[in-house]
C-alpha atoms as a PDB file:
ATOM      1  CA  UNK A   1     -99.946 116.314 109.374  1.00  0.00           C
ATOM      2  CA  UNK A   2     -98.273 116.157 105.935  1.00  0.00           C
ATOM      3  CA  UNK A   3     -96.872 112.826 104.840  1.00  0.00           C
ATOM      4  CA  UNK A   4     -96.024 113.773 101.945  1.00  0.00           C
ATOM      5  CA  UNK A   5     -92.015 113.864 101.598  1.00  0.00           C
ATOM      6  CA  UNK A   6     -91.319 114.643  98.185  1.00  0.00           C
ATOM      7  CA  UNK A   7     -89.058 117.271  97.264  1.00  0.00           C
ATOM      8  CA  UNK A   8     -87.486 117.563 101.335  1.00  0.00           C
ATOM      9  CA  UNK A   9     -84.369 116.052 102.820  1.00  0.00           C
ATOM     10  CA  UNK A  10     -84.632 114.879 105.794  1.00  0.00           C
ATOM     11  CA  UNK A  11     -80.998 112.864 105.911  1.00  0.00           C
ATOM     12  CA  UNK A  12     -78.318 115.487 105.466  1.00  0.00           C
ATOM     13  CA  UNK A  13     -75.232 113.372 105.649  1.00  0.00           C
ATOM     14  CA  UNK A  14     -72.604 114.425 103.191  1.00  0.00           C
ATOM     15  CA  UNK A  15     -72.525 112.756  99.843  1.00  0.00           C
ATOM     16  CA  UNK A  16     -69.334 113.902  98.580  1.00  0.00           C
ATOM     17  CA  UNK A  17     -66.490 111.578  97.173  1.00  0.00           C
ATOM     18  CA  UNK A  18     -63.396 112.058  95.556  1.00  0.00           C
ATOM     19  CA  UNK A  19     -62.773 111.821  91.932  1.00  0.00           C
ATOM     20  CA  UNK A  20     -62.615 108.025  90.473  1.00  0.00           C
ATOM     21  CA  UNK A  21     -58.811 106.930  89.053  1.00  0.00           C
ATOM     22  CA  UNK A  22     -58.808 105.797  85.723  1.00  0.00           C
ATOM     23  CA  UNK A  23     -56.179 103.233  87.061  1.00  0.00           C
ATOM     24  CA  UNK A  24     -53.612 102.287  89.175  1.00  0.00           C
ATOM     25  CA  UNK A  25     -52.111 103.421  91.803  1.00  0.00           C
ATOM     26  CA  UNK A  26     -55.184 103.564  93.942  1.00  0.00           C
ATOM     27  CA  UNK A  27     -54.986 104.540  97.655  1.00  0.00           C
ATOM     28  CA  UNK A  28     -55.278 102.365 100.258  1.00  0.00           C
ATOM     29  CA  UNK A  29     -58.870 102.461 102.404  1.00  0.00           C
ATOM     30  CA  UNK A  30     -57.964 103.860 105.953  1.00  0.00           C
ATOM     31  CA  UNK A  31     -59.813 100.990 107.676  1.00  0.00           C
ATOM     32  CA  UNK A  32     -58.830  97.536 106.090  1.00  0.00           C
ATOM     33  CA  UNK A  33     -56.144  98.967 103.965  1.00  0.00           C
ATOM     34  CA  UNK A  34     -57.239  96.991 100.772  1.00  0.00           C
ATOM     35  CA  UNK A  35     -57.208  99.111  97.163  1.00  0.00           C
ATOM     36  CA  UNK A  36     -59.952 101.544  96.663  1.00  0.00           C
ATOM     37  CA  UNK A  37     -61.095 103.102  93.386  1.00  0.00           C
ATOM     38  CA  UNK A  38     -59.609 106.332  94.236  1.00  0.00           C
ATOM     39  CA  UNK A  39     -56.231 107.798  92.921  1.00  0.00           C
ATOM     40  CA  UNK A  40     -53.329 107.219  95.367  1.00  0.00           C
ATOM     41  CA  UNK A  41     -53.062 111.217  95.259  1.00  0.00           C
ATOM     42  CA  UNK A  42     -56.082 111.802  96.458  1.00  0.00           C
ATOM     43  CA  UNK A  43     -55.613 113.802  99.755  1.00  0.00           C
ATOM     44  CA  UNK A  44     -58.406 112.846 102.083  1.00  0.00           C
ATOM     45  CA  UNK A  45     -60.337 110.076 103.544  1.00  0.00           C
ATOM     46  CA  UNK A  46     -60.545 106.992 101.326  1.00  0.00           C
ATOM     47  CA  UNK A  47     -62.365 103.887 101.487  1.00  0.00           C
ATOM     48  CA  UNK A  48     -62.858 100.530  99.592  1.00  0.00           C
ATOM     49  CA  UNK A  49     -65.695  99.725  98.572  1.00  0.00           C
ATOM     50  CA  UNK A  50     -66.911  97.501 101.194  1.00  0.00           C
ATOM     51  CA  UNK A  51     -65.890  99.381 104.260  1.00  0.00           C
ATOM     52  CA  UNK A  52     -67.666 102.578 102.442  1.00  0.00           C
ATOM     53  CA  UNK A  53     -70.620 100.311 102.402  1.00  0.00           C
ATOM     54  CA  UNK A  54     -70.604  99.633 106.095  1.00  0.00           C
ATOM     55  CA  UNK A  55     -69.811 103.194 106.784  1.00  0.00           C
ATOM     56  CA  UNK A  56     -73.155 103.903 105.061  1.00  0.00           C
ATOM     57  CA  UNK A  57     -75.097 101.357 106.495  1.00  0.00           C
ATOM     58  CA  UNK A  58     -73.853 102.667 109.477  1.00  0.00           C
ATOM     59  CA  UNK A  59     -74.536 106.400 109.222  1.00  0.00           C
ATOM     60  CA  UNK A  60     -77.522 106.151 107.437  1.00  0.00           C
ATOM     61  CA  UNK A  61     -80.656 107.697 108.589  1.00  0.00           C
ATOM     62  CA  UNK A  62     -83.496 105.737 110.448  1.00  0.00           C
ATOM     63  CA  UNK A  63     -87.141 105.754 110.626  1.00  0.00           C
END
């Protein structure tokens, strides 16, 4: 067996995020509904920073 890991992804849960907003308005997050640091236009999910740290904490990959 090979226990060497480098170079292989073994968690495939998708990293992508929308684009930053250089200020206000920012959209609200979807769960607690506090300002995120994403542009109010964004189309899409958004989350504050807190509840996009649970969410990771949550989906991240074990073991």
């Amino acid at each position: 067996m090979n226990d060497d890991v480098t170079g292989r992804d073994y968690c495939l849960v998708g990293t992508d995020h929308p684009p930053k907003a250089d200020g206000p308005p920012y959209a609200a997050c979807v769960l607690c509904q506090e300002p995120t640091e994403y542009p109010e236009s964004y189309k899409g999910i958004t989350l504050c920073p807190v509840c996009e740290w649970r969410e990771a904490e949550r989906t991240s990959c074990s073991g």
